[in-house]
PDB file of N, CA and C in Angstrom:
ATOM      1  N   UNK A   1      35.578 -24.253  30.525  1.00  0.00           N
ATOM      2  CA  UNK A   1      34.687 -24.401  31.665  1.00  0.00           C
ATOM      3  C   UNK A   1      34.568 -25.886  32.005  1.00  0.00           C
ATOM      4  N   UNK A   2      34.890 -26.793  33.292  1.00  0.00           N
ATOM      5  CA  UNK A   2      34.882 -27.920  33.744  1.00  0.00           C
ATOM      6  C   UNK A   2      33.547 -28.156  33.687  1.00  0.00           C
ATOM      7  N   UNK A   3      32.991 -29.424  32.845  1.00  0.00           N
ATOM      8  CA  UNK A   3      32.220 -29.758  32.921  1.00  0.00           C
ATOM      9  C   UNK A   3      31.485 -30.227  34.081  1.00  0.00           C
ATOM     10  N   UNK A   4      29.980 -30.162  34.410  1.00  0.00           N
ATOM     11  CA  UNK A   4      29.321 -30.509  35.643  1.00  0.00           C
ATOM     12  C   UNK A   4      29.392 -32.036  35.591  1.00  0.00           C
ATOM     13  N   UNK A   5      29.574 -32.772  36.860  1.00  0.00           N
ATOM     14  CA  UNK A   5      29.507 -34.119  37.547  1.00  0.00           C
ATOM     15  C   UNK A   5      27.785 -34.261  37.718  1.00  0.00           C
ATOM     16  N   UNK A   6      27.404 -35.198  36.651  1.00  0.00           N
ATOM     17  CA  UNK A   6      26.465 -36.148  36.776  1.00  0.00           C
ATOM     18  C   UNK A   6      26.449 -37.075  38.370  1.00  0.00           C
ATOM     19  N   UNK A   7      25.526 -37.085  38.870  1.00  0.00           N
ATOM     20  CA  UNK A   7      25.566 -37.800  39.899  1.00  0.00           C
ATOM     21  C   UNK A   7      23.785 -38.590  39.952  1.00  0.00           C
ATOM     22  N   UNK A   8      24.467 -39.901  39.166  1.00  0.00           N
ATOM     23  CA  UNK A   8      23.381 -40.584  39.317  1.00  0.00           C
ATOM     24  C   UNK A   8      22.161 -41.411  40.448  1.00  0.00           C
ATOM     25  N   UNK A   9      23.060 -41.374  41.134  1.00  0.00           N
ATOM     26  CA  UNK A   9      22.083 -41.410  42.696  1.00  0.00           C
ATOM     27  C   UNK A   9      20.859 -40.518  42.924  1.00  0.00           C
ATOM     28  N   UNK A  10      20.901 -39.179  42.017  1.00  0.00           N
ATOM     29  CA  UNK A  10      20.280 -37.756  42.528  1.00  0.00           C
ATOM     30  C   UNK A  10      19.167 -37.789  41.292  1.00  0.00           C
ATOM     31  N   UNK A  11      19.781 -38.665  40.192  1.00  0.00           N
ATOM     32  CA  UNK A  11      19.207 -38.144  39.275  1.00  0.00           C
ATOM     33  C   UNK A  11      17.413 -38.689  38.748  1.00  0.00           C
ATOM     34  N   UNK A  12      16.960 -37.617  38.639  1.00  0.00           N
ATOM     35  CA  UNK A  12      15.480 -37.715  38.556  1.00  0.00           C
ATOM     36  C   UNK A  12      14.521 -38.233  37.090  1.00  0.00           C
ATOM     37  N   UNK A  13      15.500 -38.461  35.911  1.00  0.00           N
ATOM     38  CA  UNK A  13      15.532 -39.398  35.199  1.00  0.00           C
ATOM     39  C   UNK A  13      16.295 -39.727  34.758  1.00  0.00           C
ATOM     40  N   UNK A  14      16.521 -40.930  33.570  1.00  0.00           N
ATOM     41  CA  UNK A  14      17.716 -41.394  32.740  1.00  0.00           C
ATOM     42  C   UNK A  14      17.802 -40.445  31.674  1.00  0.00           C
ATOM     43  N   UNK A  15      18.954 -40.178  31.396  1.00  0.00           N
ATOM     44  CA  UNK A  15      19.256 -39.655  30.531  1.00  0.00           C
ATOM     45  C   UNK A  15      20.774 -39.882  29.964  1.00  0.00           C
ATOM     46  N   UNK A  16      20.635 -39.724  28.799  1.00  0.00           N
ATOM     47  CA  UNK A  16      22.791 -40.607  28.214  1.00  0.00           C
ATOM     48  C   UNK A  16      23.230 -40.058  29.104  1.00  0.00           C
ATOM     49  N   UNK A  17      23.398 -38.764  29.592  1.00  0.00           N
ATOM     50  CA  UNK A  17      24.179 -38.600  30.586  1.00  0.00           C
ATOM     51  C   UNK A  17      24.519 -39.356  31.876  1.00  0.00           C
ATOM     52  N   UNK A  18      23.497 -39.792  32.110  1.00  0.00           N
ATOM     53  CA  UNK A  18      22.964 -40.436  33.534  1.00  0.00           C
ATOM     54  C   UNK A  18      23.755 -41.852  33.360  1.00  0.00           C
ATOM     55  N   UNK A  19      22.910 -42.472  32.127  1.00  0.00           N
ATOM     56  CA  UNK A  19      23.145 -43.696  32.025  1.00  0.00           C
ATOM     57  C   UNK A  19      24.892 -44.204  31.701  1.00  0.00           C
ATOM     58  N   UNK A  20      25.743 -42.938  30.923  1.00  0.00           N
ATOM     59  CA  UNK A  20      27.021 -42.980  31.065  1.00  0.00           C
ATOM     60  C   UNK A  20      27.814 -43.414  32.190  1.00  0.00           C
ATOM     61  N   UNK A  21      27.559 -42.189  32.761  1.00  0.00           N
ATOM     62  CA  UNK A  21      27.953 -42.213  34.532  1.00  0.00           C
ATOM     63  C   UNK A  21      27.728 -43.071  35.339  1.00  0.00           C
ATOM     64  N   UNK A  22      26.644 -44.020  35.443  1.00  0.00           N
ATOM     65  CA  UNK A  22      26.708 -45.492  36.107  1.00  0.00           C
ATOM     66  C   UNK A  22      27.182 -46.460  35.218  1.00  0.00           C
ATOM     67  N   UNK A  23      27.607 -46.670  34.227  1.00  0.00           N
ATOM     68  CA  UNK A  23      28.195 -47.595  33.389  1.00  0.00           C
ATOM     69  C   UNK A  23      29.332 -47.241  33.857  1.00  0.00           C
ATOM     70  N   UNK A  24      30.120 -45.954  33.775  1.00  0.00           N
ATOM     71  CA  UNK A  24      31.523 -45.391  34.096  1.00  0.00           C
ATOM     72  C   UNK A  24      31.988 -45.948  35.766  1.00  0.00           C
ATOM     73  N   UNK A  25      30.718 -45.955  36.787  1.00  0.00           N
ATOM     74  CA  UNK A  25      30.607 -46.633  37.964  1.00  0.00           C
ATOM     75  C   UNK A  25      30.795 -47.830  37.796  1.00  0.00           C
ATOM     76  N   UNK A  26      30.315 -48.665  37.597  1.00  0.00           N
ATOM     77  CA  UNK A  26      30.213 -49.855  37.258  1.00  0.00           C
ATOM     78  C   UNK A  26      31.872 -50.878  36.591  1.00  0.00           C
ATOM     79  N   UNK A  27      32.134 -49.549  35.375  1.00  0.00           N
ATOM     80  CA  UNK A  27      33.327 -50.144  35.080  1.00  0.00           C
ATOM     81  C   UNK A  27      34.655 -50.795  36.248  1.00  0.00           C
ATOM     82  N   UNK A  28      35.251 -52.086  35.179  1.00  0.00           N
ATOM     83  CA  UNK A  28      36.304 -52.273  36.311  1.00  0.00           C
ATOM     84  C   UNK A  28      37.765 -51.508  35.954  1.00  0.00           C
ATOM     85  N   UNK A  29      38.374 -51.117  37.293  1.00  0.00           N
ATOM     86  CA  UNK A  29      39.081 -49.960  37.584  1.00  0.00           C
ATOM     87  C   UNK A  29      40.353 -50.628  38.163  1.00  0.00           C
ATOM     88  N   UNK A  30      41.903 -50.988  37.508  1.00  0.00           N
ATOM     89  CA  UNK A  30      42.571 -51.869  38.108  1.00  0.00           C
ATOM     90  C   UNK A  30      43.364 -50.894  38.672  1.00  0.00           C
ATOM     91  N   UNK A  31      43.748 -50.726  39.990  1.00  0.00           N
ATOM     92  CA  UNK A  31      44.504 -50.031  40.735  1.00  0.00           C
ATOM     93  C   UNK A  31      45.782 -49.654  40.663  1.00  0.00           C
ATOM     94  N   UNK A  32      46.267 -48.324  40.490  1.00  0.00           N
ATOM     95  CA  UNK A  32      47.578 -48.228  40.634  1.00  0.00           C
ATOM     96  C   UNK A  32      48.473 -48.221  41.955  1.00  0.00           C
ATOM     97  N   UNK A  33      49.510 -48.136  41.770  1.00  0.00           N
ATOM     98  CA  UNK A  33      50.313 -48.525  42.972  1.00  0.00           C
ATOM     99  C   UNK A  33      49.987 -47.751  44.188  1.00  0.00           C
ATOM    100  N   UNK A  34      49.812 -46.434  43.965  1.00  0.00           N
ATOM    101  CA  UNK A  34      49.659 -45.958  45.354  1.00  0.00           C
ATOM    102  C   UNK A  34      48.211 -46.161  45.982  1.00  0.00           C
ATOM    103  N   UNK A  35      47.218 -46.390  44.894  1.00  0.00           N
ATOM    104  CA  UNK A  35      46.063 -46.714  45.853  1.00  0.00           C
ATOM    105  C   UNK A  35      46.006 -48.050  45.594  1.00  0.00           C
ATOM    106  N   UNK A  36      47.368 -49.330  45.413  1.00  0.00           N
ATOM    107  CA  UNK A  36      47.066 -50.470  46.561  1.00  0.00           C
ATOM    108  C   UNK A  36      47.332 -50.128  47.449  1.00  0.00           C
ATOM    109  N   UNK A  37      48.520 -49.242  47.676  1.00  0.00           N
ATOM    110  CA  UNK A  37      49.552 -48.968  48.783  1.00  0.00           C
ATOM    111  C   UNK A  37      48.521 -48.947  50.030  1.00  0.00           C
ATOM    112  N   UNK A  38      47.705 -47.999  49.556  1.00  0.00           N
ATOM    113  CA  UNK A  38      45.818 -47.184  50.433  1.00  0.00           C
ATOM    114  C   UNK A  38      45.310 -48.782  50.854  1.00  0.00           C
ATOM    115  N   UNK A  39      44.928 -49.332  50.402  1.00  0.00           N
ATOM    116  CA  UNK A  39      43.959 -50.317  49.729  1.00  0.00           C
ATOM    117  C   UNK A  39      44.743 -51.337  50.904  1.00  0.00           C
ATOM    118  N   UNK A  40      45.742 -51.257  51.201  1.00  0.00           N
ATOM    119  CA  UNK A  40      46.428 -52.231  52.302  1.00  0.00           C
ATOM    120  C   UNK A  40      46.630 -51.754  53.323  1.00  0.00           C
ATOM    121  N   UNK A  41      46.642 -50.265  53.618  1.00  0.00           N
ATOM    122  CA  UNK A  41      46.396 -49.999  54.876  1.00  0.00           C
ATOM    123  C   UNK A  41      45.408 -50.002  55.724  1.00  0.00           C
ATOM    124  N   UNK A  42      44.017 -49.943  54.804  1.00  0.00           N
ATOM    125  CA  UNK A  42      43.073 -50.427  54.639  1.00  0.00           C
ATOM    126  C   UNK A  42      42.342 -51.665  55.294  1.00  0.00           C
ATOM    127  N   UNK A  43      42.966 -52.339  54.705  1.00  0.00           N
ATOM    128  CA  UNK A  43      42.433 -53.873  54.658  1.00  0.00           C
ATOM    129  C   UNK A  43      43.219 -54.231  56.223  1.00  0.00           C
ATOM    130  N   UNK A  44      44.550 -53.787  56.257  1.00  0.00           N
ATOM    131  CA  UNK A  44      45.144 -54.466  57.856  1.00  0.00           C
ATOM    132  C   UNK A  44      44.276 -53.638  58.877  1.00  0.00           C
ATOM    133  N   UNK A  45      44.083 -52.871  58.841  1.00  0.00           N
ATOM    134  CA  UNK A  45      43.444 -51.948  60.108  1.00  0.00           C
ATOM    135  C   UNK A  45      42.146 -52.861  60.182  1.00  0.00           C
ATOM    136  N   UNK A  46      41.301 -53.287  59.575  1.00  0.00           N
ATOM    137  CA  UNK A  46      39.745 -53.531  59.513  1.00  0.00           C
ATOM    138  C   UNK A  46      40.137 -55.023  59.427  1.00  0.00           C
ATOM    139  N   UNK A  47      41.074 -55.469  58.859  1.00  0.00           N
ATOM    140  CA  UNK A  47      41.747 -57.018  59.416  1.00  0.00           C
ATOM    141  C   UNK A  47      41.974 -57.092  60.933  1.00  0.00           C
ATOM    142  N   UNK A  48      42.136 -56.229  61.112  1.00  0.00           N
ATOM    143  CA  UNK A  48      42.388 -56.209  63.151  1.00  0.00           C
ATOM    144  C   UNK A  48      41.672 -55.835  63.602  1.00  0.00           C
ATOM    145  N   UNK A  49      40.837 -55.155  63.440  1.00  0.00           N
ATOM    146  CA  UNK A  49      39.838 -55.050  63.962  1.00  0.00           C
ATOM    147  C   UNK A  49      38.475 -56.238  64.145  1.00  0.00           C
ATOM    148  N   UNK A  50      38.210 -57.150  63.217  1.00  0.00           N
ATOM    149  CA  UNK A  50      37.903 -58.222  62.853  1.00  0.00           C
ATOM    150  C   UNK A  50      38.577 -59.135  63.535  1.00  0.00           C
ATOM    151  N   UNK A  51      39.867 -59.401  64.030  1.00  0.00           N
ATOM    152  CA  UNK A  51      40.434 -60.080  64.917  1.00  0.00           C
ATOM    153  C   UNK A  51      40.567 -60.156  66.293  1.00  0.00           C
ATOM    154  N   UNK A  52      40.168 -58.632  66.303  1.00  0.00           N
ATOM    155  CA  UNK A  52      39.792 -58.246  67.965  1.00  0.00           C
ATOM    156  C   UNK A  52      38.517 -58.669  68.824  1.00  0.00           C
ATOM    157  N   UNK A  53      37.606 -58.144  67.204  1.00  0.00           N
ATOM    158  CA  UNK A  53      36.291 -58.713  67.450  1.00  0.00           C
ATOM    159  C   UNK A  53      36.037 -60.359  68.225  1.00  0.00           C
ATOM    160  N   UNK A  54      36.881 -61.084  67.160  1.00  0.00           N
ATOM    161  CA  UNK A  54      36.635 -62.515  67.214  1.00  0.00           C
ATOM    162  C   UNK A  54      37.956 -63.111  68.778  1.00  0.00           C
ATOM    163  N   UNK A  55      38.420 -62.669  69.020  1.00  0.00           N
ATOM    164  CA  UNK A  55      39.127 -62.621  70.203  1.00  0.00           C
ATOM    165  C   UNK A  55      38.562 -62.098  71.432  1.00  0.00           C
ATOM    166  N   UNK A  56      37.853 -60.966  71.527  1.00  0.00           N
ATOM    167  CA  UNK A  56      37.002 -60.318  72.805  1.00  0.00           C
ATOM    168  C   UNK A  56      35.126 -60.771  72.854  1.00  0.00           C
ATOM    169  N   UNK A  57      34.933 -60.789  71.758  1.00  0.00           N
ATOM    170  CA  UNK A  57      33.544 -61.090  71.855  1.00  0.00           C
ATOM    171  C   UNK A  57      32.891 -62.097  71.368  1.00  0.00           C
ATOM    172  N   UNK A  58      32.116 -62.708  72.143  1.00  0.00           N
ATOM    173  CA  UNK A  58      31.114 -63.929  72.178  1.00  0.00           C
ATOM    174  C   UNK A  58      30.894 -64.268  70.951  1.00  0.00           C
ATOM    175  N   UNK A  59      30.717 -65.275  70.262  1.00  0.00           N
ATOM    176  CA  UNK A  59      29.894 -65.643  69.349  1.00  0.00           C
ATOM    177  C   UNK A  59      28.261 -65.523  69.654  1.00  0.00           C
ATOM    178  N   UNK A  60      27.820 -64.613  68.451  1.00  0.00           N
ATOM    179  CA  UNK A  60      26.508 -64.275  68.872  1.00  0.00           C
ATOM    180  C   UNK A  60      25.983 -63.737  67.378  1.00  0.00           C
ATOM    181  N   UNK A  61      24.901 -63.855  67.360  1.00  0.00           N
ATOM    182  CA  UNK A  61      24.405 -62.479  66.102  1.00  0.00           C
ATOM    183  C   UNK A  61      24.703 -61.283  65.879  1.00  0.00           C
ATOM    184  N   UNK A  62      25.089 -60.291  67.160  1.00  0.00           N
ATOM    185  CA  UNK A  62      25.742 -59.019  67.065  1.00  0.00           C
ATOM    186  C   UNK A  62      26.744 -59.209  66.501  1.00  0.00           C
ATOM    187  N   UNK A  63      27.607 -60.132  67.424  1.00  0.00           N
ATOM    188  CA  UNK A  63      29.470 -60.158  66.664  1.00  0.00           C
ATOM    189  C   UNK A  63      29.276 -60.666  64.844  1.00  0.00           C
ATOM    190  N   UNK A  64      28.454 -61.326  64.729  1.00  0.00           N
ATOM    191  CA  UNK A  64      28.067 -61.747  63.516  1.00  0.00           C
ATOM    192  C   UNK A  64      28.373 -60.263  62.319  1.00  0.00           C
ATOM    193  N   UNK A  65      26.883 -59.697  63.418  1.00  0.00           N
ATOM    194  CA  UNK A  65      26.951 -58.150  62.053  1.00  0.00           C
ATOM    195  C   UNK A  65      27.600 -57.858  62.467  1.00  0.00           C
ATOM    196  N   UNK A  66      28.572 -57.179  63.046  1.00  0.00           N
ATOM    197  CA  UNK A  66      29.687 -56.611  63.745  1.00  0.00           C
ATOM    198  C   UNK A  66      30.612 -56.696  62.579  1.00  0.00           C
ATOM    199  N   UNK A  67      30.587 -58.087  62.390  1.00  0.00           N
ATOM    200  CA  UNK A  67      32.131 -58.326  61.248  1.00  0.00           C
ATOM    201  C   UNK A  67      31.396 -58.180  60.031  1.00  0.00           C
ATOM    202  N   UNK A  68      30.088 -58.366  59.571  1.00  0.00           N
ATOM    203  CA  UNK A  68      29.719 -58.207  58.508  1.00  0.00           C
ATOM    204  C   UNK A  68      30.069 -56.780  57.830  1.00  0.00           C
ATOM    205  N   UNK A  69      29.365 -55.386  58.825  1.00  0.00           N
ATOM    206  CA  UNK A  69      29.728 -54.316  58.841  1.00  0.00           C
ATOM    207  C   UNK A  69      30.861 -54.107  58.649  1.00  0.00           C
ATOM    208  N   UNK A  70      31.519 -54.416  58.811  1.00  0.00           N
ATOM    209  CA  UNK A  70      33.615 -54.236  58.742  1.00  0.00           C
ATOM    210  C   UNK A  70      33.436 -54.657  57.364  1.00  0.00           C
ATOM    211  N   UNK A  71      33.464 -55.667  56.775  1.00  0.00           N
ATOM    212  CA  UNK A  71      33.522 -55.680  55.509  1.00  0.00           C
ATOM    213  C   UNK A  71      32.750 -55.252  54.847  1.00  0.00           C
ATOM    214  N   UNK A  72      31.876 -54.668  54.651  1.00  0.00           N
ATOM    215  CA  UNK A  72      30.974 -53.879  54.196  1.00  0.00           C
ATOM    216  C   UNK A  72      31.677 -52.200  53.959  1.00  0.00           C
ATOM    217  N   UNK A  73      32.523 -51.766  55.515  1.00  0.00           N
ATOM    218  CA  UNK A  73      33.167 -50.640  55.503  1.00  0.00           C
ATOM    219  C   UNK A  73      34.457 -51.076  54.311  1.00  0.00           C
ATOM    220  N   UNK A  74      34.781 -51.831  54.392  1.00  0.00           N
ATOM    221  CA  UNK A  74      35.923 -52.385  53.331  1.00  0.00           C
ATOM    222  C   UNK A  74      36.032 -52.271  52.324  1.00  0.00           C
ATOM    223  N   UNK A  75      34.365 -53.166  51.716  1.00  0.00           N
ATOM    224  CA  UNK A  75      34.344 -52.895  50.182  1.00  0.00           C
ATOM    225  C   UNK A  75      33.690 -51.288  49.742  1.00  0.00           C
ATOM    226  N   UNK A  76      33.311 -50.651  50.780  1.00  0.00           N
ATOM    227  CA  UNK A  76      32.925 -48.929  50.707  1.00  0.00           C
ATOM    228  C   UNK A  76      34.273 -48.230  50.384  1.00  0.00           C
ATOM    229  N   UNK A  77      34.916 -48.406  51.261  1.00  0.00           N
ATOM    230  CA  UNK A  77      36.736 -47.563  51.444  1.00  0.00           C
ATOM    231  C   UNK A  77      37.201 -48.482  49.629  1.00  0.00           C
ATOM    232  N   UNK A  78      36.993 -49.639  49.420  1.00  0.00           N
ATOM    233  CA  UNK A  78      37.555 -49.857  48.280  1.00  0.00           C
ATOM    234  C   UNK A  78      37.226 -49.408  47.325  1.00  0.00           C
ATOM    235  N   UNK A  79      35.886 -48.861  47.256  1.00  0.00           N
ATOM    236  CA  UNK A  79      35.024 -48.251  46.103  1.00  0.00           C
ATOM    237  C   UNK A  79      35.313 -46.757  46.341  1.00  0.00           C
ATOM    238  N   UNK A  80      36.093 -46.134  47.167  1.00  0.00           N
ATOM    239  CA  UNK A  80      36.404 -44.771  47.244  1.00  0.00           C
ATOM    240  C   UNK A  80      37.510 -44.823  46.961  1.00  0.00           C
ATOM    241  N   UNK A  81      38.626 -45.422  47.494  1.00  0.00           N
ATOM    242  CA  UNK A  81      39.823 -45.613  46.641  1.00  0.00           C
ATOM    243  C   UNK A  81      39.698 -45.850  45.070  1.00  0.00           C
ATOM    244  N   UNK A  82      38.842 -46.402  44.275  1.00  0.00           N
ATOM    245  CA  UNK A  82      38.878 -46.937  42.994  1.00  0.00           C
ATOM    246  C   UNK A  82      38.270 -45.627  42.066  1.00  0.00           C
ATOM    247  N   UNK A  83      37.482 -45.010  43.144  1.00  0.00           N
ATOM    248  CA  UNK A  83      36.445 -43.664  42.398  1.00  0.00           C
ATOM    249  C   UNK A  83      37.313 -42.411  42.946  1.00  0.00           C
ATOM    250  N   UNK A  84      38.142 -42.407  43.751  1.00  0.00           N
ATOM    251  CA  UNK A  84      38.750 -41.375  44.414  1.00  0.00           C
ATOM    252  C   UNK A  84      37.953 -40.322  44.678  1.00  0.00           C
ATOM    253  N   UNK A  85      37.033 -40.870  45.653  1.00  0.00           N
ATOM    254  CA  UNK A  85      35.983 -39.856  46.424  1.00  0.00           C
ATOM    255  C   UNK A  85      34.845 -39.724  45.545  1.00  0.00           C
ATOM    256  N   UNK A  86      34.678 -39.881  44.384  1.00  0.00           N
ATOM    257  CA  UNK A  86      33.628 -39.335  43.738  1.00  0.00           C
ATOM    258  C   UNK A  86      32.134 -39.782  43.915  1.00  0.00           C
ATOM    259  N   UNK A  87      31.639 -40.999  44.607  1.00  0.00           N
ATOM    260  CA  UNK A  87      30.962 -41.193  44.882  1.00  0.00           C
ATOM    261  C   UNK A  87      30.792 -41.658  46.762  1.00  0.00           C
TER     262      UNK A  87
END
């Protein structure tokens, strides 16, 4: 029987279980080839997009968060590539 997925975000106290599972989060996770392969298709799409930004729109506080958000989506997509969806 596959054991149940702890999901510490949800969880309503600590428990070893709990506390496993964000340590297991936490750990560093060095990528294999096909999810750099991911990990660079990735990064150019939201690289151009970031370039478009800074090419069409004003310098301002919006364009500011604008690009902040992009990398923000970046290091999210990188943390799903590294967890492969699991969180």
């Amino acid at each position: 029987m596959p054991q149940e997925r702890v999901e510490f975000t949800r969880a309503a106290k600590m428990t070893p279980e709990v506390s496993a599972e964000i340590d297991k989060a936490f750990d560093y996770a060095p990528w294999n080839e096909d999810q750099r392969a991911r990990g660079k298709w990735v990064k150019d799409a939201l690289a151009n997009a970031v370039k478009t930004i800074v090419e069409h729109v004003p310098p301002c506080p919006d364009r500011t968060t604008a690009i902040r958000k992009i990398r923000e989506a970046r290091m999210d997509a990188n943390s799903a590539i590294t967890h492969d969806g699991k969180y």
